[in-house]
N, C-alpha and C. Protein backbone atom coordinates (compact mmCIF):
# COMPACT_ATOMS: atom_id res chain seq x y z
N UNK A 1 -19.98 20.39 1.16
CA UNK A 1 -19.28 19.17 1.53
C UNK A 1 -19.16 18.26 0.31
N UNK A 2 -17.84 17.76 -0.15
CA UNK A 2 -17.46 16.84 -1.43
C UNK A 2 -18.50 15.65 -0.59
N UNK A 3 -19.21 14.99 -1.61
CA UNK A 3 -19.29 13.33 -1.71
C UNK A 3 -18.30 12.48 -1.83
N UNK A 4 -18.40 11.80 -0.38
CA UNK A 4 -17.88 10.56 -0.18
C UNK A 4 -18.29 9.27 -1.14
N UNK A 5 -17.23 8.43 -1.13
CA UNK A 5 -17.09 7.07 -1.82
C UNK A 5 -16.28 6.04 -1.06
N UNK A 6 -16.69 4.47 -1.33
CA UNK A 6 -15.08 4.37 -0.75
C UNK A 6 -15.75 2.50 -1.81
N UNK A 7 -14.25 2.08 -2.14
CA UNK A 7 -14.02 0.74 -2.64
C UNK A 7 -13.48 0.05 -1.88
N UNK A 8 -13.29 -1.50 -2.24
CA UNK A 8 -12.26 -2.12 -1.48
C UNK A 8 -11.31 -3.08 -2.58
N UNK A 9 -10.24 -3.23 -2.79
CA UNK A 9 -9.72 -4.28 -3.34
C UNK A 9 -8.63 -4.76 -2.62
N UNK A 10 -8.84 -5.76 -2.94
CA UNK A 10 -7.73 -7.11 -2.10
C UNK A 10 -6.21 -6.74 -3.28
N UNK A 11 -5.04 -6.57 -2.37
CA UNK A 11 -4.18 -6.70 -2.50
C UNK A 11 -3.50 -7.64 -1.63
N UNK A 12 -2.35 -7.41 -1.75
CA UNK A 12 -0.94 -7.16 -0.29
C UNK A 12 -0.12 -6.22 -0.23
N UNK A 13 0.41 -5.95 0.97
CA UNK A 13 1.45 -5.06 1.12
C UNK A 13 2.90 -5.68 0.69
N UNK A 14 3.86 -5.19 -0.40
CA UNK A 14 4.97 -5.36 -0.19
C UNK A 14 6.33 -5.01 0.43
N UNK A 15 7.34 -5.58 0.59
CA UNK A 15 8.41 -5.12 1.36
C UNK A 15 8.35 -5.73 2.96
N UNK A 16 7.30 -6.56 2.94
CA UNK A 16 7.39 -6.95 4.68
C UNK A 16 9.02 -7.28 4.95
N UNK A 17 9.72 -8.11 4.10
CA UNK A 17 11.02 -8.13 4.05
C UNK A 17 12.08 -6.98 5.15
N UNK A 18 12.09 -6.12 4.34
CA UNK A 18 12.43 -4.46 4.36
C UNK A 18 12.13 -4.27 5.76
N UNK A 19 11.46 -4.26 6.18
CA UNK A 19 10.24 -3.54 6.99
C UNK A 19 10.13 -4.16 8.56
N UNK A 20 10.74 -5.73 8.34
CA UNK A 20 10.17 -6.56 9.25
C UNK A 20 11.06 -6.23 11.02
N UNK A 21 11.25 -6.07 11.12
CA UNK A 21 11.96 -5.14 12.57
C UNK A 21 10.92 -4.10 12.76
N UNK A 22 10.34 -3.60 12.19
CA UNK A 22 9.44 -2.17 12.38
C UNK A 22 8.01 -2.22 12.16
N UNK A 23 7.43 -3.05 12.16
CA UNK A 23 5.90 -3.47 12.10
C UNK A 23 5.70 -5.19 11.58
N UNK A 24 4.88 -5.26 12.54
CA UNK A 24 4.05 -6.71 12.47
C UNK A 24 2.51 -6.46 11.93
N UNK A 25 2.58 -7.16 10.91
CA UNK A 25 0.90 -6.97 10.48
C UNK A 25 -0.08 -7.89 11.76
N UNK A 26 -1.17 -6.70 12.01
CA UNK A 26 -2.17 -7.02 13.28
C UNK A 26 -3.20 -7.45 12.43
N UNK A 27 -4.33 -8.04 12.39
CA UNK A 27 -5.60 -8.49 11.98
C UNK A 27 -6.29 -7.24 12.15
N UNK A 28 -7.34 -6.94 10.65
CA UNK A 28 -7.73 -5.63 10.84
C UNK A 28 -7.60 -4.32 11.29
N UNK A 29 -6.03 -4.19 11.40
CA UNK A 29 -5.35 -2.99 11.54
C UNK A 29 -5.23 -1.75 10.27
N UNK A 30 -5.87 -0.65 10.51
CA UNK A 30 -6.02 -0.02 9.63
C UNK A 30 -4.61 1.30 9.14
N UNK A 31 -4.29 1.10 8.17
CA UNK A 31 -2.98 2.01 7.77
C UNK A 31 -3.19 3.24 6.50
N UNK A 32 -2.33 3.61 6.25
CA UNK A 32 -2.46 5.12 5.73
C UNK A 32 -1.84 4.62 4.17
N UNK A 33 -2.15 5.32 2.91
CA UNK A 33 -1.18 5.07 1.70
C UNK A 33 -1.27 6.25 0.96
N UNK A 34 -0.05 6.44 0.59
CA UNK A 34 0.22 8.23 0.08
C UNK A 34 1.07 7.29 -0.98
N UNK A 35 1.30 8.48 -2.01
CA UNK A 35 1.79 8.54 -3.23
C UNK A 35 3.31 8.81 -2.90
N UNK A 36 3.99 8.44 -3.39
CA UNK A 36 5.71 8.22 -2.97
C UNK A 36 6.39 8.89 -4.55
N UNK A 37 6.02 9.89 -5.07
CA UNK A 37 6.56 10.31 -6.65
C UNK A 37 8.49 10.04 -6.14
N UNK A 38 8.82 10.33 -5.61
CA UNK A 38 10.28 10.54 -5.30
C UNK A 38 10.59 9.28 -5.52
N UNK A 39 10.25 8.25 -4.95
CA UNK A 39 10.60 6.87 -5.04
C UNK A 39 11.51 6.37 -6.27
N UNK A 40 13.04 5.84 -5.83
CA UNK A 40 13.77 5.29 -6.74
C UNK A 40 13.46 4.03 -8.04
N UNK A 41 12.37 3.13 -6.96
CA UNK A 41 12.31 2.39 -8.41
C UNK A 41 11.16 2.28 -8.94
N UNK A 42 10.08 3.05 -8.64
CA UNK A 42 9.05 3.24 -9.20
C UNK A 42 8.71 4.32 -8.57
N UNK A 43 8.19 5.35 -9.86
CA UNK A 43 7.47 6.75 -9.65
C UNK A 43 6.21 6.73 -9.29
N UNK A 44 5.74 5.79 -9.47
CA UNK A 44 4.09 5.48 -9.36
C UNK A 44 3.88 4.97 -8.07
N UNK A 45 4.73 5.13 -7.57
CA UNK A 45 4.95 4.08 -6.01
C UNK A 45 3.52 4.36 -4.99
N UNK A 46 3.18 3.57 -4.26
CA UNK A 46 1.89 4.48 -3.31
C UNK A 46 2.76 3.27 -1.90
N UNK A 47 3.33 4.27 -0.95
CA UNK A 47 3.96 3.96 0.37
C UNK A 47 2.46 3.40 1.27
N UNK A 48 3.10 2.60 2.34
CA UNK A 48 1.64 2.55 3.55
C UNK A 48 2.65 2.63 4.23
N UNK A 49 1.99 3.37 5.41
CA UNK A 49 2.53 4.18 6.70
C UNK A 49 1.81 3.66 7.70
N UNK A 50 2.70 3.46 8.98
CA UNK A 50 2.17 3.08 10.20
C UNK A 50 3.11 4.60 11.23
N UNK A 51 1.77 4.78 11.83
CA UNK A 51 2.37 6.41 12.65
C UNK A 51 3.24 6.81 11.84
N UNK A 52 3.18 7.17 10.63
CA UNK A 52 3.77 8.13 9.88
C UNK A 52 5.11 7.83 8.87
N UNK A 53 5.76 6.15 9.26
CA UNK A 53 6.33 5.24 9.06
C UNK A 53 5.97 4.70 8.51
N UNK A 54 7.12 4.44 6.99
CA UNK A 54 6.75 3.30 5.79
C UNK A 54 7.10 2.17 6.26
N UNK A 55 5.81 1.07 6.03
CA UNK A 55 6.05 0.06 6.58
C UNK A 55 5.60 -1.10 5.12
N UNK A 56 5.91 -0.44 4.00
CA UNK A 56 5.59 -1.32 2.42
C UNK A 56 5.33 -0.34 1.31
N UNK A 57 4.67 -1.38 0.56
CA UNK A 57 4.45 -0.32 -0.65
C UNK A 57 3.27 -1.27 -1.29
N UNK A 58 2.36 -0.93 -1.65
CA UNK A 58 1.47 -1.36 -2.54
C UNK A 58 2.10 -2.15 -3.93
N UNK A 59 0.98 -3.28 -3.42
CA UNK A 59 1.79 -3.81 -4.94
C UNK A 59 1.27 -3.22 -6.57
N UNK A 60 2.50 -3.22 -7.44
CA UNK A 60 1.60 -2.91 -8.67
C UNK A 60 0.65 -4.25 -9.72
N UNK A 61 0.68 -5.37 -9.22
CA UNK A 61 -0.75 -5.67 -9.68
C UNK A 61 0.62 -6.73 -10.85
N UNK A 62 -0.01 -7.46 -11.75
CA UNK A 62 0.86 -8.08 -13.43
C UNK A 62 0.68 -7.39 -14.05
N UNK A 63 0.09 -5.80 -14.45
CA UNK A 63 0.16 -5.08 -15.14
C UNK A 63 0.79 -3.87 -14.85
N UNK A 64 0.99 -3.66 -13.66
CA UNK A 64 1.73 -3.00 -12.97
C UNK A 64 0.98 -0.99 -12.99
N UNK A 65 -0.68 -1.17 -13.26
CA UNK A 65 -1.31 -0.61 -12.61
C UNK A 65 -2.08 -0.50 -11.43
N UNK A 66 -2.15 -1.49 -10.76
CA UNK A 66 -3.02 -1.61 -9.32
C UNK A 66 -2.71 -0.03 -8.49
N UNK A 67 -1.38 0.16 -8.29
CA UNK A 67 -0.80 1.43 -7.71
C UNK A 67 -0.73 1.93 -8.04
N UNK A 68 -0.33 2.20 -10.08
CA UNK A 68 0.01 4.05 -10.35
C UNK A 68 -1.88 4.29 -10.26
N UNK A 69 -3.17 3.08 -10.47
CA UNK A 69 -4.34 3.88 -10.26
C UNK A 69 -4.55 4.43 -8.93
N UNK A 70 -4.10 3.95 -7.66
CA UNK A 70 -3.76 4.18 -6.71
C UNK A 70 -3.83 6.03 -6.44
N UNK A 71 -2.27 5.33 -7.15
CA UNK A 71 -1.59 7.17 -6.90
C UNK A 71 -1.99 8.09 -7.70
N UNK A 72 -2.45 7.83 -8.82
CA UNK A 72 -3.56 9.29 -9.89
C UNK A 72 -4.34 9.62 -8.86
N UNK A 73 -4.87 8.78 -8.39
CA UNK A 73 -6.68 9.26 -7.70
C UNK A 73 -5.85 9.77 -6.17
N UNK A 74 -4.77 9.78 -5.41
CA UNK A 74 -4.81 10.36 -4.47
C UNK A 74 -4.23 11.80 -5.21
N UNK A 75 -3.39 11.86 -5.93
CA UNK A 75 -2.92 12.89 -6.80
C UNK A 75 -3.60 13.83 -7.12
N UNK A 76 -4.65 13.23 -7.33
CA UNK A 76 -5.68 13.98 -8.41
C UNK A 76 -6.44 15.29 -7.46
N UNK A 77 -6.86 14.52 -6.18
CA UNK A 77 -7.41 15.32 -5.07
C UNK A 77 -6.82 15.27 -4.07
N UNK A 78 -6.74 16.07 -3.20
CA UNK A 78 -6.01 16.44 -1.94
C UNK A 78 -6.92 16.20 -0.87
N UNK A 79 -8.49 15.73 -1.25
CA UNK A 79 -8.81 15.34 -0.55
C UNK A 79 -9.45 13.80 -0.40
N UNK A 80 -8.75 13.52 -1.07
CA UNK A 80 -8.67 11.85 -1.69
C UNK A 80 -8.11 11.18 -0.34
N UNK A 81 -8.13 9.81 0.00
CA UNK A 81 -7.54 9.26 0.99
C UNK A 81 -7.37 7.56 0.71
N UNK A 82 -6.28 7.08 1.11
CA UNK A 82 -6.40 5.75 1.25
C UNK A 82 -6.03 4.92 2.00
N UNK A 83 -6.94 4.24 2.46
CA UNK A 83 -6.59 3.11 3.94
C UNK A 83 -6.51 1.87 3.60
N UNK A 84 -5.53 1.15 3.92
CA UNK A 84 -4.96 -0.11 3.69
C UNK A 84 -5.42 -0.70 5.36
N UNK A 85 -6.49 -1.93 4.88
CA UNK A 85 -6.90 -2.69 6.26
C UNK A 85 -6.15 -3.87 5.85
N UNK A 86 -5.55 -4.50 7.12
CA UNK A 86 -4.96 -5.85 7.15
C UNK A 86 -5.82 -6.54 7.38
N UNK A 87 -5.49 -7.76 6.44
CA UNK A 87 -6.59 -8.86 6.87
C UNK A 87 -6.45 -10.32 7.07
N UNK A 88 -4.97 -9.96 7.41
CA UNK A 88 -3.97 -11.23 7.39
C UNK A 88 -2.84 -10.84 9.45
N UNK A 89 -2.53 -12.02 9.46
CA UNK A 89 -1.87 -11.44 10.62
C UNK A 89 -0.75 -12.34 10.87
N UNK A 90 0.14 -12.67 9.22
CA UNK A 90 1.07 -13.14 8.66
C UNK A 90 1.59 -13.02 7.57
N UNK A 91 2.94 -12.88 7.50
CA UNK A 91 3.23 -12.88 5.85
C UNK A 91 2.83 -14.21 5.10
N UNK A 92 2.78 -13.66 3.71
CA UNK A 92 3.16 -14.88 3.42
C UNK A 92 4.18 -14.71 1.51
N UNK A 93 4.68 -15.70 1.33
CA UNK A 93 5.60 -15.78 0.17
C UNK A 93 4.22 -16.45 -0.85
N UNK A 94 4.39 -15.91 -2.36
CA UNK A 94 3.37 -16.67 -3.40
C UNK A 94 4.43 -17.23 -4.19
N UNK A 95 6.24 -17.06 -4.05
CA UNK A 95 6.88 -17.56 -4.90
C UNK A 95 6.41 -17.07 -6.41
N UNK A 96 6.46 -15.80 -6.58
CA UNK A 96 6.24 -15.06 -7.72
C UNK A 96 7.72 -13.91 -7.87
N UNK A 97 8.33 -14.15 -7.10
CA UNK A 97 9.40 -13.31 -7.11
C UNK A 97 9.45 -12.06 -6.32
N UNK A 98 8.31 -11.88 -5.54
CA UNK A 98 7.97 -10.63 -5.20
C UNK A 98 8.63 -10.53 -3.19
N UNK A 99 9.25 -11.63 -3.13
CA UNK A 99 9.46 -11.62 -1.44
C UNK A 99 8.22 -11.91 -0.80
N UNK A 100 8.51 -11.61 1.13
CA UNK A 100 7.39 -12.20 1.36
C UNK A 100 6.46 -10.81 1.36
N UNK A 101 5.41 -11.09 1.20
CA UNK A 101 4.30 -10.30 1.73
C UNK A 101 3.36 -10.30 2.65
């Protein structure tokens, strides 16, 4: 049996924009994030899925690694996993250019 690990870092989800007809962020609702290589505007993309449904995308961070580290480490192993918990049960805008989140 591989050894387990697990971290936590505070992000947000982006694209609530996009998205907003097709999921409402719940308080401590737990979601899925896979690596999106296909993705048009970033290759490094890491999607979050609700029942199997993209419902954002991880943000990449001001350096714009938060997600491609993301997506190496699910990449890397197949038995890698990552869960995106909500911890908000609203968007909100930071006026950074990024829409709301």
């Amino acid at each position: 049996m591989q050894p387990s690990s697990s971290f936590e870092i505070d992000s947000h989800v982006k694209g609530y924009h996009a998205y907003l007809d097709d999921w409402k962020p719940c308080w401590e609702e737990v979601l899925q994030a896979i690596p999106e290589p296909n993705n048009a505007v970033d290759k490094y993309a890491v999607c979050v899925l609700k029942d199997g449904e993209v419902v954002g995308h991880l943000k990449r961070e001001k350096l714009g690694c938060f997600a491609k580290t993301i997506f190496y480490f699910l990449e890397a192993d197949q038995h890698s996993s990552c869960s995106v918990i909500i911890k908000a049960d609203k968007a909100v805008n930071f006026g950074d250019g990024e829409g709301m989140q």
